[in-house]
C-alpha atoms as a PDB file:
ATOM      1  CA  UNK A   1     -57.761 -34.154 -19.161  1.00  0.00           C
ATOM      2  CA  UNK A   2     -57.208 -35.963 -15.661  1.00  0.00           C
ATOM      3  CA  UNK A   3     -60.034 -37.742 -13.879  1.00  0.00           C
ATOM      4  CA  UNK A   4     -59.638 -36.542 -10.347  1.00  0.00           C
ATOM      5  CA  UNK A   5     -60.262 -39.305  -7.984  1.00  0.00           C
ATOM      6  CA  UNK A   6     -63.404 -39.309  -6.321  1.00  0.00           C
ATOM      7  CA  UNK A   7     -62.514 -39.508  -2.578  1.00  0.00           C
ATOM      8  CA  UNK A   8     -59.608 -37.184  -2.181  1.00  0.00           C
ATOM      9  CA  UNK A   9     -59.064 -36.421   1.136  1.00  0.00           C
ATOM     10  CA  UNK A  10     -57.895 -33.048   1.631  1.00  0.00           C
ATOM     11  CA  UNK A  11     -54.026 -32.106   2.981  1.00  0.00           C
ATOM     12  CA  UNK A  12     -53.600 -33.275   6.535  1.00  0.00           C
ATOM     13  CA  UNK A  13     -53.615 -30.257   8.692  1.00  0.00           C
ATOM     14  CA  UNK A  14     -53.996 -29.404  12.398  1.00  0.00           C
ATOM     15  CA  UNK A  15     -57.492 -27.587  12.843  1.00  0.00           C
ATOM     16  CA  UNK A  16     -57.648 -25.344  15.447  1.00  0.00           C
ATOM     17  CA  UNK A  17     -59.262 -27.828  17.865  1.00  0.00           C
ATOM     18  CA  UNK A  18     -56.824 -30.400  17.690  1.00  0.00           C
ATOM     19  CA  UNK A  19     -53.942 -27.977  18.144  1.00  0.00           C
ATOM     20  CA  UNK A  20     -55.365 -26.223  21.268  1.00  0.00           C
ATOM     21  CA  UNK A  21     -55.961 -30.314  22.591  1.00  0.00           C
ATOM     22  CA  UNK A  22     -52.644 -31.167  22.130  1.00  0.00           C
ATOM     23  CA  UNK A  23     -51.611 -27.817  23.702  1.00  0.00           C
ATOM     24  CA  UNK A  24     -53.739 -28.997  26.549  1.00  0.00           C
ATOM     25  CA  UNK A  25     -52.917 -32.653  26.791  1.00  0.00           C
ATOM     26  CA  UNK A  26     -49.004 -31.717  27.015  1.00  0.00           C
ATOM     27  CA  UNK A  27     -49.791 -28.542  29.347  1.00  0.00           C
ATOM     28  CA  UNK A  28     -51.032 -31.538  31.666  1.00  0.00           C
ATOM     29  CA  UNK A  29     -48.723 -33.946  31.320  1.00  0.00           C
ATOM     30  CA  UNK A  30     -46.123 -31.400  31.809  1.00  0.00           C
ATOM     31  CA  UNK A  31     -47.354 -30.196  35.220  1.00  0.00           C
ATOM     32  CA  UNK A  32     -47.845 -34.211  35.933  1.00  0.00           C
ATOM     33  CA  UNK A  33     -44.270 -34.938  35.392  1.00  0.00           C
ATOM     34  CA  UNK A  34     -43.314 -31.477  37.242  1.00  0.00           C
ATOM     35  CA  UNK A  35     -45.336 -32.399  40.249  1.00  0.00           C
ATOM     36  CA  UNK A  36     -43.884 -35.581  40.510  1.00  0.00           C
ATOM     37  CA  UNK A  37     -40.593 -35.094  40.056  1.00  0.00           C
ATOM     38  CA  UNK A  38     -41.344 -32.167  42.388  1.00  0.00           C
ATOM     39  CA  UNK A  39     -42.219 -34.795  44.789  1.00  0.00           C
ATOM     40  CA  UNK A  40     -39.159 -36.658  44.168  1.00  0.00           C
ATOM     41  CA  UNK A  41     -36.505 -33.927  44.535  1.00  0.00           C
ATOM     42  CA  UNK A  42     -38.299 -32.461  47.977  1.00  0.00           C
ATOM     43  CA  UNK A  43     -37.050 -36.254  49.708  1.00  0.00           C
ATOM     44  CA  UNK A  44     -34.228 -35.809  47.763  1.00  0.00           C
ATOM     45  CA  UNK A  45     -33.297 -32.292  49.716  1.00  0.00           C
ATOM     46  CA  UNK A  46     -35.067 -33.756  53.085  1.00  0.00           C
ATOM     47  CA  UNK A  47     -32.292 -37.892  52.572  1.00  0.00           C
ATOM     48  CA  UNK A  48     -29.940 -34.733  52.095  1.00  0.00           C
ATOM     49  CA  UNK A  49     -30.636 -32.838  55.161  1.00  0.00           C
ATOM     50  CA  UNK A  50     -30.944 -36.244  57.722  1.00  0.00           C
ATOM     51  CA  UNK A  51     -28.706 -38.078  56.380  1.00  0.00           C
ATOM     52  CA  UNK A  52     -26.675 -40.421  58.966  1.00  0.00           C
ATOM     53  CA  UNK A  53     -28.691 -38.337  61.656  1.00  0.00           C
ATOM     54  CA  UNK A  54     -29.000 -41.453  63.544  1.00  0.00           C
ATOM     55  CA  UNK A  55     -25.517 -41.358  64.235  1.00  0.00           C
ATOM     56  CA  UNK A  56     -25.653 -39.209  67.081  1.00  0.00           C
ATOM     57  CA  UNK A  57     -27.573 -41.352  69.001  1.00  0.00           C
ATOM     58  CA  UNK A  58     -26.302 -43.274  71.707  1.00  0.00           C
ATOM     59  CA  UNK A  59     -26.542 -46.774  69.951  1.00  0.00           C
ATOM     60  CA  UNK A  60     -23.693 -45.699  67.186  1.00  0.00           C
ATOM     61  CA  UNK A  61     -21.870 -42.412  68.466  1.00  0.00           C
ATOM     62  CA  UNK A  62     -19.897 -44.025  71.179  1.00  0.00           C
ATOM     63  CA  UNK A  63     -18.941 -47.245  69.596  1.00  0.00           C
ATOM     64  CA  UNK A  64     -18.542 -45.558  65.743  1.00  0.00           C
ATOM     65  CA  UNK A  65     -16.051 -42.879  67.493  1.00  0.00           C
ATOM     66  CA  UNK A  66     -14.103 -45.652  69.294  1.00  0.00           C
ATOM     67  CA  UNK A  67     -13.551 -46.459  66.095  1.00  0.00           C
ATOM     68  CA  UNK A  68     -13.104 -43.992  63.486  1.00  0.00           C
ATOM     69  CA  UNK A  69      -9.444 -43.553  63.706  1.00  0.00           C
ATOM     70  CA  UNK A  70      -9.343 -47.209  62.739  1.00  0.00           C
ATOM     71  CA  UNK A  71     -11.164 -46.692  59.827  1.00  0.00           C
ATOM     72  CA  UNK A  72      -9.301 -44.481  57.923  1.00  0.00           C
ATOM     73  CA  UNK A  73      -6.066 -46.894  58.122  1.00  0.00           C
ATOM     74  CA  UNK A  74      -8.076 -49.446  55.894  1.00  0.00           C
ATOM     75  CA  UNK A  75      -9.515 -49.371  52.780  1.00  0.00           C
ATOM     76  CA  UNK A  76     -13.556 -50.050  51.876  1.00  0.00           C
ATOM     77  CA  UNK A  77     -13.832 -53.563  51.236  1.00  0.00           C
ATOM     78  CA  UNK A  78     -10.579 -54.812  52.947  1.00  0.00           C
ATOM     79  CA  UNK A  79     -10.871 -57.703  55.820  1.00  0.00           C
ATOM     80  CA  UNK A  80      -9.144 -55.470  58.079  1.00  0.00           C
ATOM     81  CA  UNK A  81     -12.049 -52.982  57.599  1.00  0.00           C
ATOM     82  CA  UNK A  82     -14.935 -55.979  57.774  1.00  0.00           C
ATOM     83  CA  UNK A  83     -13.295 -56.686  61.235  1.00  0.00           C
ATOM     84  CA  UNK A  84     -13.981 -53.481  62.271  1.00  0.00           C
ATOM     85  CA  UNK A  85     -17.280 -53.614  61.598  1.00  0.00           C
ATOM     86  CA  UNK A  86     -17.866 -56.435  63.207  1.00  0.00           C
ATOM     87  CA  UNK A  87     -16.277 -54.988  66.738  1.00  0.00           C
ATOM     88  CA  UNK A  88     -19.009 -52.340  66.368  1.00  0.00           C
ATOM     89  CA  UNK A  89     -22.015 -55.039  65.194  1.00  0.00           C
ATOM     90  CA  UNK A  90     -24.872 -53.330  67.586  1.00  0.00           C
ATOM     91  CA  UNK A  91     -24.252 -50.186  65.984  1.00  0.00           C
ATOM     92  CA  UNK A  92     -23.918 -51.003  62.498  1.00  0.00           C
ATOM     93  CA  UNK A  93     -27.080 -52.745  63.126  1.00  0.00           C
ATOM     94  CA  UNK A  94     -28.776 -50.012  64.350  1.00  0.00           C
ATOM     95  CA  UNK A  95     -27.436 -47.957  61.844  1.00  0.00           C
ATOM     96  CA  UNK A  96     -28.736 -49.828  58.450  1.00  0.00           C
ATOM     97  CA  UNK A  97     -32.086 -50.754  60.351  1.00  0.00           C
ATOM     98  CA  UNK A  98     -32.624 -46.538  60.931  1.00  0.00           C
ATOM     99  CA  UNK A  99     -31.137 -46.148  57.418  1.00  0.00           C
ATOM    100  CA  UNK A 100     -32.968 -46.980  54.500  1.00  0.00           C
ATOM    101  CA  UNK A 101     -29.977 -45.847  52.091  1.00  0.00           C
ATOM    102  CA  UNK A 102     -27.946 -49.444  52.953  1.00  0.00           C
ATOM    103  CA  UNK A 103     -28.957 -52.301  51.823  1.00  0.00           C
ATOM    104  CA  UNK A 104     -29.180 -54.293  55.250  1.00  0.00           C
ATOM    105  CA  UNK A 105     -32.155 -51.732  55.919  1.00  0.00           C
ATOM    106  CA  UNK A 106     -34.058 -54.324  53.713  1.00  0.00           C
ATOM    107  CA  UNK A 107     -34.353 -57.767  53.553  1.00  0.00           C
ATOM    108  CA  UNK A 108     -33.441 -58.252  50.141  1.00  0.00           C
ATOM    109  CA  UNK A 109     -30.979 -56.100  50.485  1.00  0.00           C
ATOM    110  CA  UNK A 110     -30.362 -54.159  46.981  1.00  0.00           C
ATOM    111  CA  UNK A 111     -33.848 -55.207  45.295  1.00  0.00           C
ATOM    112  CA  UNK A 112     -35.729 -53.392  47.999  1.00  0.00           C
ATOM    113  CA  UNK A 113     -34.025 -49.743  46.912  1.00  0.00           C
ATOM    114  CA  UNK A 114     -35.825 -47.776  45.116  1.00  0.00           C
ATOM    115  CA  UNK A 115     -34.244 -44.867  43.224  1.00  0.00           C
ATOM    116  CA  UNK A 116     -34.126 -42.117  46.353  1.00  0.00           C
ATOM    117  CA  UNK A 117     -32.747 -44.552  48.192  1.00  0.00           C
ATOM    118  CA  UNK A 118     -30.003 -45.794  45.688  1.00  0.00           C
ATOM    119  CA  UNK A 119     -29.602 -41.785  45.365  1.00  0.00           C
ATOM    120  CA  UNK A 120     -28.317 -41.536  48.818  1.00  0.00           C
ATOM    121  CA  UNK A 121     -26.635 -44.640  48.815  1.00  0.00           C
ATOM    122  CA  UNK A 122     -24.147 -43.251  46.055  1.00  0.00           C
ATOM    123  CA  UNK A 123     -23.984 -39.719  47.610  1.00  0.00           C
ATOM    124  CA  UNK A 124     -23.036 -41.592  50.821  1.00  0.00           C
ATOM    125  CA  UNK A 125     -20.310 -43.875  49.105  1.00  0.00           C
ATOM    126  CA  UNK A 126     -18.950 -40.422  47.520  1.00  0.00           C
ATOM    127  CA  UNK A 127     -18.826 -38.756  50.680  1.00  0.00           C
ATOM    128  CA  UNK A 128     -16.828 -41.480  52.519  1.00  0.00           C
ATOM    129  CA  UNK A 129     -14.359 -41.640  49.701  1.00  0.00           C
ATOM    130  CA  UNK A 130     -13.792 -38.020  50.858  1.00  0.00           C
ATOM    131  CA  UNK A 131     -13.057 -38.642  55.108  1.00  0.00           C
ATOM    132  CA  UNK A 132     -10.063 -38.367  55.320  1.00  0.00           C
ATOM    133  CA  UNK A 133      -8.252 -36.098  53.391  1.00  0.00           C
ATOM    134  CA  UNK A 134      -4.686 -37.369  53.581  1.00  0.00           C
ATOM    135  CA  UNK A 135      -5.816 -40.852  52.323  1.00  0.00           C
ATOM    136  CA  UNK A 136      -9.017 -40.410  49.833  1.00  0.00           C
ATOM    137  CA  UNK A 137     -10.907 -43.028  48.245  1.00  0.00           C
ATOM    138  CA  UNK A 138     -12.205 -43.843  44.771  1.00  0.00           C
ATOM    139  CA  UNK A 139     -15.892 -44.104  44.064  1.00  0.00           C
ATOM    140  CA  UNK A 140     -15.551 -46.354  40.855  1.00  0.00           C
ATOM    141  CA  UNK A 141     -13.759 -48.472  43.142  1.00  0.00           C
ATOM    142  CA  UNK A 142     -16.247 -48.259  45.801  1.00  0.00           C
ATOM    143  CA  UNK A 143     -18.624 -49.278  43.333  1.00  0.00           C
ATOM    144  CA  UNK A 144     -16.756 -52.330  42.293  1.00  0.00           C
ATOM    145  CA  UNK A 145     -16.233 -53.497  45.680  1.00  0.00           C
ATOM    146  CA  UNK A 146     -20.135 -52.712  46.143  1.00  0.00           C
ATOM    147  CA  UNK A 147     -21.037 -54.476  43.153  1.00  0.00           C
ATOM    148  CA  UNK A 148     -19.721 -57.474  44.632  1.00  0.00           C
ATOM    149  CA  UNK A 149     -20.738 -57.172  48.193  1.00  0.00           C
ATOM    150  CA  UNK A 150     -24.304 -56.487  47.429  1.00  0.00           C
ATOM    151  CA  UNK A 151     -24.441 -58.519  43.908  1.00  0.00           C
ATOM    152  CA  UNK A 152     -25.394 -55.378  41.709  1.00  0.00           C
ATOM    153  CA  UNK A 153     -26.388 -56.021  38.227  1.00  0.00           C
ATOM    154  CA  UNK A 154     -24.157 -55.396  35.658  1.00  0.00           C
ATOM    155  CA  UNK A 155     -27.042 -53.156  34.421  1.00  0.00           C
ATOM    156  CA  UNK A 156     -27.451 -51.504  38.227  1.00  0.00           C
ATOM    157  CA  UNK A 157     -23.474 -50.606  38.337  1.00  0.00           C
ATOM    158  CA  UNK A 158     -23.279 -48.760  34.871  1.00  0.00           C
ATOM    159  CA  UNK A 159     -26.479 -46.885  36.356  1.00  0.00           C
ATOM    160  CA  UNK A 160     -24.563 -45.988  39.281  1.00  0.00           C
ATOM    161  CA  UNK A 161     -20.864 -45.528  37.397  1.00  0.00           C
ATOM    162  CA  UNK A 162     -22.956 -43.194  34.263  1.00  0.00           C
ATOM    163  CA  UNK A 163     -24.510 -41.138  37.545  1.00  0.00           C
ATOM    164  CA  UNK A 164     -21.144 -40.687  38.990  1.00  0.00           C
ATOM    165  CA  UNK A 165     -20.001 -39.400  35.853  1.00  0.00           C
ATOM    166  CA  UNK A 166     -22.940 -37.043  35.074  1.00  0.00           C
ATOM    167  CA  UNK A 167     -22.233 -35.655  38.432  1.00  0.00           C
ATOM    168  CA  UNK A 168     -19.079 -35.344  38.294  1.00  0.00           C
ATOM    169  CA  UNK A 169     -18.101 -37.727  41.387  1.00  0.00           C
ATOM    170  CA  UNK A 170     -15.146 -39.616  39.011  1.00  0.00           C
END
């Protein structure tokens, strides 16, 4: 006959207790992630709702609509386009210092983003792809030219290229 050993535990099984705990411990970390994320989406819907508001004031509509026919002749990220830019400098100013989806709204430009903002920032850059509809742009392009500009990570632009693609902006 066997010896059965002395100190056999017995089978591990949830007891009551610890099941309704861990019932309890993810019921709250549930709601915590909920609520936050809750938190996230409501600026989400409110970036959504204002954004480029501040370009009906009187420091960018004038000078952007003197303007806007220009754009559209010139591609994002061409030196034709940069000059343009630069004949509406006050406004553009204005513009990124009202608008914390651009990178010249902070001082260290990209590395001051945080995700809402970098959010809106690719929204934005999907949007003006779309302006004018007999000569569209092309986000992943827009993110190259970006990437560049703004000296994105490697890491940062497959964030932002992976996002596009998720939400079906390529």
């Amino acid at each position: 006959m066997k010896s059965q050993p002395k100190h056999q535990l017995p089978p591990l099984q949830p007891q009551p207790t610890q099941s309704q705990k861990l019932r309890e411990v993810l019921d709250a970390h549930r709601a915590r992630v909920f609520h936050l994320m809750s938190r996230m989406s409501q600026e989400v819907m409110l970036r959504g709702n204002r954004h480029d508001e501040s370009k009906y004031s009187k420091e960018e509509f004038i000078p952007y609509s003197a303007v806007i026919d220009k754009f559209e002749q010139y591609p994002y990220g061409s030196k034709e386009r940069e000059a343009i830019y630069e004949s509406i400098r006050p406004a553009l100013d204005h513009h990124f210092q009202q608008n914390r989806h651009h990178p010249e709204h902070f001082a260290d430009k990209i590395e001051g983003m945080n995700l809402i903002d970098l959010l809106e920032m690719l929204c934005d850059w999907k949007s003006a792809t779309q302006n004018n509809p007999d000569k569209l742009g092309d986000l992943e392009t827009s993110i190259a030219v970006a990437t560049k500009k703004y000296n994105i990570s490697p890491q940062l632009a497959r964030i932002l290229y992976n996002t596009a693609i998720d939400f079906e902006m390529l």
